[in-house]
PDB file of N, CA and C in Angstrom:
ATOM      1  N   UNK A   1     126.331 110.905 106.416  1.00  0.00           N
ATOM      2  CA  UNK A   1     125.615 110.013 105.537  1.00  0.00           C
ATOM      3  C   UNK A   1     124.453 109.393 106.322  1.00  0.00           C
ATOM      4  N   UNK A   2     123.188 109.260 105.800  1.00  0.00           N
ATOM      5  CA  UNK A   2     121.779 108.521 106.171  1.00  0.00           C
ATOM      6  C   UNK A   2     121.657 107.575 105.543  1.00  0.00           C
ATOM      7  N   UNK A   3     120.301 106.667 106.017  1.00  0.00           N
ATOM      8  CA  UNK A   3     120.342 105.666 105.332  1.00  0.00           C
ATOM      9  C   UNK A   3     118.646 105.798 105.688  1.00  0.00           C
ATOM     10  N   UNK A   4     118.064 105.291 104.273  1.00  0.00           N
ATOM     11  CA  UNK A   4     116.813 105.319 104.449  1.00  0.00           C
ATOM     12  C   UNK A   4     115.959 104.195 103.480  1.00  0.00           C
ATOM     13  N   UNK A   5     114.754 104.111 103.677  1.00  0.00           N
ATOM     14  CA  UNK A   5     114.331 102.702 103.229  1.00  0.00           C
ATOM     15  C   UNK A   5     114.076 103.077 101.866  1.00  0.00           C
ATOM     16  N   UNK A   6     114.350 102.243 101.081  1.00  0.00           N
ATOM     17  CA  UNK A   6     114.278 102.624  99.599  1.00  0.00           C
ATOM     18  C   UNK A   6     112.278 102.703  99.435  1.00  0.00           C
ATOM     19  N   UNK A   7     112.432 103.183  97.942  1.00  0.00           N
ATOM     20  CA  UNK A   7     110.703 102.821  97.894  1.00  0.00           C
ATOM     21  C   UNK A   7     110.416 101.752  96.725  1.00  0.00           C
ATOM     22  N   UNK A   8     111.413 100.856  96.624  1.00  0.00           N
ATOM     23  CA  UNK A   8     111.274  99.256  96.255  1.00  0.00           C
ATOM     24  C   UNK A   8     110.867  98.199  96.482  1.00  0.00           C
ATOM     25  N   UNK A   9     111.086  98.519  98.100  1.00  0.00           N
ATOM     26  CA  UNK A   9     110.212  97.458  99.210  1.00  0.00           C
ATOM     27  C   UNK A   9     108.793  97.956  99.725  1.00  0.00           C
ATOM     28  N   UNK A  10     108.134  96.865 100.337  1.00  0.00           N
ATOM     29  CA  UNK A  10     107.170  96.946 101.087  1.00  0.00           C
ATOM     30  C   UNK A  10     107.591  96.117 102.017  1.00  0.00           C
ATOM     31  N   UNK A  11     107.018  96.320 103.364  1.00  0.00           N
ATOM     32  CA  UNK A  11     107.492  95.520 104.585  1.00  0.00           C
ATOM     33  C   UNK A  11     106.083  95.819 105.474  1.00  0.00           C
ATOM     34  N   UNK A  12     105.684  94.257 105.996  1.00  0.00           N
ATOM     35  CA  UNK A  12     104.994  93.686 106.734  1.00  0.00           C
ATOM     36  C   UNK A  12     105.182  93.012 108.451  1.00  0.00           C
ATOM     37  N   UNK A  13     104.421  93.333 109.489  1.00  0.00           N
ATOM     38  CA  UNK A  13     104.454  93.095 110.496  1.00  0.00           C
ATOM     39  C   UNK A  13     103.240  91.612 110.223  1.00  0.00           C
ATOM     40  N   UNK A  14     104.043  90.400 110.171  1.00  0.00           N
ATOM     41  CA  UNK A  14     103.117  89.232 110.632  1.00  0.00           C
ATOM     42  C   UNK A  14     103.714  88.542 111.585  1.00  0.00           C
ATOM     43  N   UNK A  15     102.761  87.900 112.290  1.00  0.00           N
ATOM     44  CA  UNK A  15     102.873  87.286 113.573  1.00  0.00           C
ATOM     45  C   UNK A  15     104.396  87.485 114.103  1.00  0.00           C
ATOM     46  N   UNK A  16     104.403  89.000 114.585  1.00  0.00           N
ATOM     47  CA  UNK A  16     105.645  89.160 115.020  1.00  0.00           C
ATOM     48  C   UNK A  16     106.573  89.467 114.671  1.00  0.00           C
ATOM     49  N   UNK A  17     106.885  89.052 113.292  1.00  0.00           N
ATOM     50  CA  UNK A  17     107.807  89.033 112.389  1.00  0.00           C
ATOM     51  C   UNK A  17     107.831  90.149 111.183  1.00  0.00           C
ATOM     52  N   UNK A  18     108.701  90.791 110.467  1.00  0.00           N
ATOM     53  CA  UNK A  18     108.724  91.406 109.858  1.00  0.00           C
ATOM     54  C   UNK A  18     109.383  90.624 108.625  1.00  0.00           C
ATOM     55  N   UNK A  19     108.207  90.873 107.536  1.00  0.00           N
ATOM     56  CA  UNK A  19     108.601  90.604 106.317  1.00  0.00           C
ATOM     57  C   UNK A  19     108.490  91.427 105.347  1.00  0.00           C
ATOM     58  N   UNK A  20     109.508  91.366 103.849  1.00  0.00           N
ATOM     59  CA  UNK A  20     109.829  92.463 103.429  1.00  0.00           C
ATOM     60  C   UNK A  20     110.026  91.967 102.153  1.00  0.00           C
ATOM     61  N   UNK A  21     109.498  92.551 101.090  1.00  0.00           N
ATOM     62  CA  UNK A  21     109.397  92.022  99.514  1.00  0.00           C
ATOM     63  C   UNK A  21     110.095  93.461  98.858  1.00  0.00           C
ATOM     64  N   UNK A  22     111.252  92.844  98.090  1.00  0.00           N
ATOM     65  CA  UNK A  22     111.843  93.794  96.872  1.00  0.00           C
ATOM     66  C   UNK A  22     110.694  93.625  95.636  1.00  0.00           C
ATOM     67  N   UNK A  23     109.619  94.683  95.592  1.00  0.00           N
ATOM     68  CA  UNK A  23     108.922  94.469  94.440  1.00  0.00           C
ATOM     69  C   UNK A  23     109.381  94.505  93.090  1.00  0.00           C
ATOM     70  N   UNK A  24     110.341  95.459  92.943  1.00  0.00           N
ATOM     71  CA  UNK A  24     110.829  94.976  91.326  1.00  0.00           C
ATOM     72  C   UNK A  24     112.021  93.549  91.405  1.00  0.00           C
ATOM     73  N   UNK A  25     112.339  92.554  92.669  1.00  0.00           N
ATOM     74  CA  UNK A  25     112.823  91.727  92.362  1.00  0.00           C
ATOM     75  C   UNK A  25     111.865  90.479  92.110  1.00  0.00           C
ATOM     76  N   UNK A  26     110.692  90.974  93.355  1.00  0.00           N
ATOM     77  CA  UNK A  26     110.075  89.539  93.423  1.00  0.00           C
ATOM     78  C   UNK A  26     110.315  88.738  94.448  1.00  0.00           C
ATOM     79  N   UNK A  27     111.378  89.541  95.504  1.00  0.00           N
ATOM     80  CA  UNK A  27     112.201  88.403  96.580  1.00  0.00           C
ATOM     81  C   UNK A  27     111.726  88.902  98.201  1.00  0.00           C
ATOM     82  N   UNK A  28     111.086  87.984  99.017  1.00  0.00           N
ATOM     83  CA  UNK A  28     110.910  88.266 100.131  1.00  0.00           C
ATOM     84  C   UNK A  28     112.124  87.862 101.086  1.00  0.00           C
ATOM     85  N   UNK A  29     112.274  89.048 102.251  1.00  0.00           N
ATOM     86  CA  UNK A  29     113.053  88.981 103.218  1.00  0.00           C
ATOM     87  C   UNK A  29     112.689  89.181 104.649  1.00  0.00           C
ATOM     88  N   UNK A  30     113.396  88.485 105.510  1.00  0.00           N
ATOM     89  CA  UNK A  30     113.196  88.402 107.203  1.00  0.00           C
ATOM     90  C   UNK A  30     114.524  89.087 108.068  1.00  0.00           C
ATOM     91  N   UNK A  31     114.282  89.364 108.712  1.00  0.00           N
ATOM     92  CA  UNK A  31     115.152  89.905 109.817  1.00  0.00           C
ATOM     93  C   UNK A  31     115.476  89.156 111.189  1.00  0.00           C
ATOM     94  N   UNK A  32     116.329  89.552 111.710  1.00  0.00           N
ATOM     95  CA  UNK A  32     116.743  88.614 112.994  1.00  0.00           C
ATOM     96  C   UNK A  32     115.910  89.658 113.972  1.00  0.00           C
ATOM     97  N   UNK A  33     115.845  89.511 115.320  1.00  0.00           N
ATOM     98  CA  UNK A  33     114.944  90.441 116.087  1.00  0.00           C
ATOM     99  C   UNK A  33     116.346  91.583 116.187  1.00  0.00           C
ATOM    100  N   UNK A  34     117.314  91.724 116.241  1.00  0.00           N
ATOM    101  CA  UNK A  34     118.140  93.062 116.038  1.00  0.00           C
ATOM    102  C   UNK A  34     117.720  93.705 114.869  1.00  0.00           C
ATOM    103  N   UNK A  35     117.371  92.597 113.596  1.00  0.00           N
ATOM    104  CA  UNK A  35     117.357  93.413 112.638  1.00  0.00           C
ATOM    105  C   UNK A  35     115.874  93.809 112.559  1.00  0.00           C
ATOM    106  N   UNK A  36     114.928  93.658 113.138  1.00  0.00           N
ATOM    107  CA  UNK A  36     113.863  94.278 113.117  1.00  0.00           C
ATOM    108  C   UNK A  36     113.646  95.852 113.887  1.00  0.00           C
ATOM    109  N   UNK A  37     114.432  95.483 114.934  1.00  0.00           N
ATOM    110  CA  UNK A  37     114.625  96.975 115.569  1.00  0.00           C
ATOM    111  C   UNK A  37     114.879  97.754 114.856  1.00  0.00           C
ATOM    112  N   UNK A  38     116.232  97.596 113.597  1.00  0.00           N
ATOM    113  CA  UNK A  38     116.931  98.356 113.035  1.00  0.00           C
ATOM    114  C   UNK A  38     116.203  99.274 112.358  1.00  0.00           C
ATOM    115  N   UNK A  39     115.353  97.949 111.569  1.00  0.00           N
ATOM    116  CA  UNK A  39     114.080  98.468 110.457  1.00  0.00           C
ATOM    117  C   UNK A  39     113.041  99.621 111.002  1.00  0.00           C
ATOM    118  N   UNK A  40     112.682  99.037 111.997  1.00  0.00           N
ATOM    119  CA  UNK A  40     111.797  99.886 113.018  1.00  0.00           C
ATOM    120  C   UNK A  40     112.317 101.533 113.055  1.00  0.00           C
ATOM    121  N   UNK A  41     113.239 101.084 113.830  1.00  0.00           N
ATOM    122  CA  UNK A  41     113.917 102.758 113.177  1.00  0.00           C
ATOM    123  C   UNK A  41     114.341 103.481 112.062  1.00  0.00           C
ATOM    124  N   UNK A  42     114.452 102.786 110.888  1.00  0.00           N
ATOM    125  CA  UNK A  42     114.668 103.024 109.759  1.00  0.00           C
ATOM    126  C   UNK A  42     113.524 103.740 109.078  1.00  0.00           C
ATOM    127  N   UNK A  43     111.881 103.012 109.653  1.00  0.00           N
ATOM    128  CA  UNK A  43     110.822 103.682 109.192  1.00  0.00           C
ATOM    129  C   UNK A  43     110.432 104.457 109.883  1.00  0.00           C
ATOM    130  N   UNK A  44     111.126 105.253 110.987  1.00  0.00           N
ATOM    131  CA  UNK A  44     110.661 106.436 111.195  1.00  0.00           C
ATOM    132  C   UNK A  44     111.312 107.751 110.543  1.00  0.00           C
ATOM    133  N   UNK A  45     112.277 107.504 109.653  1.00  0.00           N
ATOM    134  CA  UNK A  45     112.981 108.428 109.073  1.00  0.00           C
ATOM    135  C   UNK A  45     113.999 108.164 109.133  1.00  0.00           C
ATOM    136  N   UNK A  46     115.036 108.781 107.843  1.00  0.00           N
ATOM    137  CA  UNK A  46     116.541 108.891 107.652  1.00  0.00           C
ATOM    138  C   UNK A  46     117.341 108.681 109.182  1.00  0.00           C
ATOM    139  N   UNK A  47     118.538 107.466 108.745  1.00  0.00           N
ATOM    140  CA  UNK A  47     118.959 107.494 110.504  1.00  0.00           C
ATOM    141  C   UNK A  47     120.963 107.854 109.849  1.00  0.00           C
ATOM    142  N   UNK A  48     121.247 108.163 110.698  1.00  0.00           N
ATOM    143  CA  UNK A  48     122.984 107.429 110.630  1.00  0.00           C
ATOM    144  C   UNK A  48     123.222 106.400 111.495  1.00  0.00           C
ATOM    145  N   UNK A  49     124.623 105.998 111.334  1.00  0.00           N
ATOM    146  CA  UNK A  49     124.949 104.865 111.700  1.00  0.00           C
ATOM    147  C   UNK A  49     125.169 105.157 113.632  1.00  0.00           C
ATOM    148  N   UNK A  50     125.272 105.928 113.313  1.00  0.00           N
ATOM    149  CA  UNK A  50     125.970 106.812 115.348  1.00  0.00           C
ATOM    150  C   UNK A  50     124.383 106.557 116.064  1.00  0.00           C
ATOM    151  N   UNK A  51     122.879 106.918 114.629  1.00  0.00           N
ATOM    152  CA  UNK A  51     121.659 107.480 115.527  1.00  0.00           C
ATOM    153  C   UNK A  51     121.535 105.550 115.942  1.00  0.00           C
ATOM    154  N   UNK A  52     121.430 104.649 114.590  1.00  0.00           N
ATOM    155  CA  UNK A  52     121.161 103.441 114.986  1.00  0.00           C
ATOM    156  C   UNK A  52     121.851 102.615 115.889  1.00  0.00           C
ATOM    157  N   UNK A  53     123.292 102.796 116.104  1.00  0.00           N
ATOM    158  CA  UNK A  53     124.119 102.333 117.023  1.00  0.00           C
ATOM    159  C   UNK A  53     123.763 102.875 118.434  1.00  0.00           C
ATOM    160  N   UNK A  54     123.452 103.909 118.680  1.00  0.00           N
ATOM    161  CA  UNK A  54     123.213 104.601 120.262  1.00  0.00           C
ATOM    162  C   UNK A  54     121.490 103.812 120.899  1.00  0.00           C
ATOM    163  N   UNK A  55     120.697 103.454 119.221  1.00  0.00           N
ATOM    164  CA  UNK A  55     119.145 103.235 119.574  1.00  0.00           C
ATOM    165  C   UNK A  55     119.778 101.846 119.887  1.00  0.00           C
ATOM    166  N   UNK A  56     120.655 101.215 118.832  1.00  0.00           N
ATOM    167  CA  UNK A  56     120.682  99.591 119.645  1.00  0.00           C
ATOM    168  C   UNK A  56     121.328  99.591 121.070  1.00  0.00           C
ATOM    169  N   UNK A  57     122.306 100.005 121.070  1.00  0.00           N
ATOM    170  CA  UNK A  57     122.846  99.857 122.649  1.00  0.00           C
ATOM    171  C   UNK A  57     122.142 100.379 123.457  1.00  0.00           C
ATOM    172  N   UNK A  58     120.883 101.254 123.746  1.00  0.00           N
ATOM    173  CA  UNK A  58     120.144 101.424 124.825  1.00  0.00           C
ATOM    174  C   UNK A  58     118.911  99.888 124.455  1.00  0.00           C
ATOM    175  N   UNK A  59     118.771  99.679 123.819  1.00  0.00           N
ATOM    176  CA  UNK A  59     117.816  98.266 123.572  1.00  0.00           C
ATOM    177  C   UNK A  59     118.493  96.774 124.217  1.00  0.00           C
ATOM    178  N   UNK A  60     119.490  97.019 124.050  1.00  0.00           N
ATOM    179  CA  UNK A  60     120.840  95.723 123.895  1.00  0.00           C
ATOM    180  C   UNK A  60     121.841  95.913 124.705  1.00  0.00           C
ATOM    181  N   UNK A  61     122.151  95.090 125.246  1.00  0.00           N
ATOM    182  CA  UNK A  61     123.897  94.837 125.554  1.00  0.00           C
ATOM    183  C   UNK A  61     124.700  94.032 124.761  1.00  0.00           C
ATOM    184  N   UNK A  62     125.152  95.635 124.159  1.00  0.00           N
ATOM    185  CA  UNK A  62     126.359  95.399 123.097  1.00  0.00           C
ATOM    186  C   UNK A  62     127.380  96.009 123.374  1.00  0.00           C
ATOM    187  N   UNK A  63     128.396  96.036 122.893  1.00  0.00           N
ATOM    188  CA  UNK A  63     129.733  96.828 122.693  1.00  0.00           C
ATOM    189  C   UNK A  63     129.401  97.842 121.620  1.00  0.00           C
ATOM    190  N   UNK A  64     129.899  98.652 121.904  1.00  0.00           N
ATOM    191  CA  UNK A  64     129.724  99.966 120.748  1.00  0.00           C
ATOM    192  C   UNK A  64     130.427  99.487 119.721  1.00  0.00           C
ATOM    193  N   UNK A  65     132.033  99.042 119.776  1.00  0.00           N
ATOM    194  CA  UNK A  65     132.751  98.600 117.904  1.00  0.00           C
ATOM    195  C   UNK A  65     132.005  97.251 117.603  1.00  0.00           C
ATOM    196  N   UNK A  66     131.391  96.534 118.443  1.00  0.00           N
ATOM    197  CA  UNK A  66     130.604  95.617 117.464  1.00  0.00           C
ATOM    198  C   UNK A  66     129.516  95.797 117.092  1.00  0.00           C
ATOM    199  N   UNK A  67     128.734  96.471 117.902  1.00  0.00           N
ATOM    200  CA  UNK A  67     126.916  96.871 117.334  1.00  0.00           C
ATOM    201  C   UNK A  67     127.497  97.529 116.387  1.00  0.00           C
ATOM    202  N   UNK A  68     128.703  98.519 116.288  1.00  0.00           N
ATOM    203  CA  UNK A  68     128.823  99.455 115.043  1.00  0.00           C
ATOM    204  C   UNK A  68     129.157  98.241 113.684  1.00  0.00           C
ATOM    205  N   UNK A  69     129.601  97.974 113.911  1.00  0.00           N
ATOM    206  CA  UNK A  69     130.087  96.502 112.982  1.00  0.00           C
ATOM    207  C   UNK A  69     129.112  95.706 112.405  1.00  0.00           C
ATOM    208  N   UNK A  70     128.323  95.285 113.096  1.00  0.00           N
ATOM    209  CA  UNK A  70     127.038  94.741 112.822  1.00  0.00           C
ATOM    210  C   UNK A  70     126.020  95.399 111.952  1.00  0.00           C
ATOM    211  N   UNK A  71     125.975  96.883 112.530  1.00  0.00           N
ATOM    212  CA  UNK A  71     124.974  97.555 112.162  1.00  0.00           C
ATOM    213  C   UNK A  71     125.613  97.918 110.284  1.00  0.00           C
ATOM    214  N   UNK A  72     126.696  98.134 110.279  1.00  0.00           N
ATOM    215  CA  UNK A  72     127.471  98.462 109.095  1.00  0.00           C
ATOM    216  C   UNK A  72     127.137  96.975 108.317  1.00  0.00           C
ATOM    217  N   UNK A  73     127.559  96.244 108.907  1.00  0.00           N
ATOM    218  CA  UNK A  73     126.934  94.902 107.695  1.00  0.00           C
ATOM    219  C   UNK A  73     125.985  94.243 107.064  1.00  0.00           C
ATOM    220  N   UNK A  74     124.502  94.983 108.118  1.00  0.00           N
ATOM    221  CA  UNK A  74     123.451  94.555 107.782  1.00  0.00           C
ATOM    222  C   UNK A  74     122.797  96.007 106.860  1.00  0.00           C
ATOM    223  N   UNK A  75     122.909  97.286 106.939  1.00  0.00           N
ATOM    224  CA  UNK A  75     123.236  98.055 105.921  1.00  0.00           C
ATOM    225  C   UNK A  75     123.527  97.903 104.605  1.00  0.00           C
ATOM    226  N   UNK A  76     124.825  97.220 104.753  1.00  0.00           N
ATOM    227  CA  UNK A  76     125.594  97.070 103.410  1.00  0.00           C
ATOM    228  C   UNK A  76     124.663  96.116 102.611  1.00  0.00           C
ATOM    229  N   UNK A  77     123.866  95.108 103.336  1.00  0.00           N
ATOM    230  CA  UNK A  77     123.348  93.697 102.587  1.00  0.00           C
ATOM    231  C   UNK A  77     121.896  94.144 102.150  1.00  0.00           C
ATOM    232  N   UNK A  78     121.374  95.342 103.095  1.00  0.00           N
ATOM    233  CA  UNK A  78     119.889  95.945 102.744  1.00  0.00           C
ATOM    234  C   UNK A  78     120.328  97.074 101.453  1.00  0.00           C
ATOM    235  N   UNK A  79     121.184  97.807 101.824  1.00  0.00           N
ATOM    236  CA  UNK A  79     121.543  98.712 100.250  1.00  0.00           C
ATOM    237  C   UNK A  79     121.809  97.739  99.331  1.00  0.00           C
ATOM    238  N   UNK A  80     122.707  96.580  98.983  1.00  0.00           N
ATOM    239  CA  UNK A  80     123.119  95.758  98.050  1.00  0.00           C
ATOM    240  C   UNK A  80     121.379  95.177  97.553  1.00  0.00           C
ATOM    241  N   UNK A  81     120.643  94.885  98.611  1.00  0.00           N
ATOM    242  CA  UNK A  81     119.478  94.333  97.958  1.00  0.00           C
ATOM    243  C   UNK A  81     118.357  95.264  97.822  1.00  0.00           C
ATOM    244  N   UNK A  82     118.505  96.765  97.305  1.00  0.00           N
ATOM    245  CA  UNK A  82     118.082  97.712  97.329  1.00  0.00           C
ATOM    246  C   UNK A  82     116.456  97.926  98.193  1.00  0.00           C
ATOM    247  N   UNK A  83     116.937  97.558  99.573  1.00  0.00           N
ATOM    248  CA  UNK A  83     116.177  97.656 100.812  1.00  0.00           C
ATOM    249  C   UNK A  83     115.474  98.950 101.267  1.00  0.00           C
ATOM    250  N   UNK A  84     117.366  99.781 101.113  1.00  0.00           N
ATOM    251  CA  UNK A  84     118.235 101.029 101.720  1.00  0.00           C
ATOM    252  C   UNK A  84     118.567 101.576 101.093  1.00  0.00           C
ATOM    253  N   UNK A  85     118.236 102.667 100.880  1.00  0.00           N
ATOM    254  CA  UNK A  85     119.330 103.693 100.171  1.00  0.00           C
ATOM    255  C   UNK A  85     119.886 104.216 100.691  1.00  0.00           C
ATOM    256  N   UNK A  86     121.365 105.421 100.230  1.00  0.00           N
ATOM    257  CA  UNK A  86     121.992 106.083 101.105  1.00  0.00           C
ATOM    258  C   UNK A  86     121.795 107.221 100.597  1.00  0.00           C
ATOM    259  N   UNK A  87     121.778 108.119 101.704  1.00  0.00           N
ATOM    260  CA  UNK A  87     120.866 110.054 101.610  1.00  0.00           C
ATOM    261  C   UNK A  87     122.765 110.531 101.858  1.00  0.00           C
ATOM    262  N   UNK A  88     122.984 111.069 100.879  1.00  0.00           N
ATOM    263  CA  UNK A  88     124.454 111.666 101.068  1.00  0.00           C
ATOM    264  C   UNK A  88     124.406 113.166 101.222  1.00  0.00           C
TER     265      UNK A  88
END
């Protein structure tokens, strides 16, 4: 399974920050600096959870079952707010 950026959003690099509007909601969103990485990789193409977990732990010192954990929850909250889709 992949996960890839829906084409609902638009997402912006300002001062640093990445911001991100659901156009058919109307609702802008921010990321934590993990979750900007995530994104980062997200817009270079379809990822899995193994490709984004291996890109954070060479970025980060993490534990592999929690970056995996993490990475699975912030997923779940970008598909729920149709961010993300999933490529099955």
């Amino acid at each position: 399974m992949k996960y890839q950026l829906s084409s609902e959003q638009i997402a912006s690099k300002v001062a640093g920050e990445t911001v991100i509007l659901n156009h058919n909601k109307g609702a802008y969103y921010g990321l934590d600096e993990v979750g900007v990485f995530i994104w980062d990789e997200l817009e270079k193409g379809p990822q899995t959870i193994d490709n984004l977990r291996d890109a954070v732990m060479e970025e980060y010192n993490i534990d592999k079952e929690t970056c995996k954990t993490d990475i699975e929850l912030l997923l779940k909250d970008l598909v729920s707010e149709k961010l993300v889709e999933v490529l099955k």
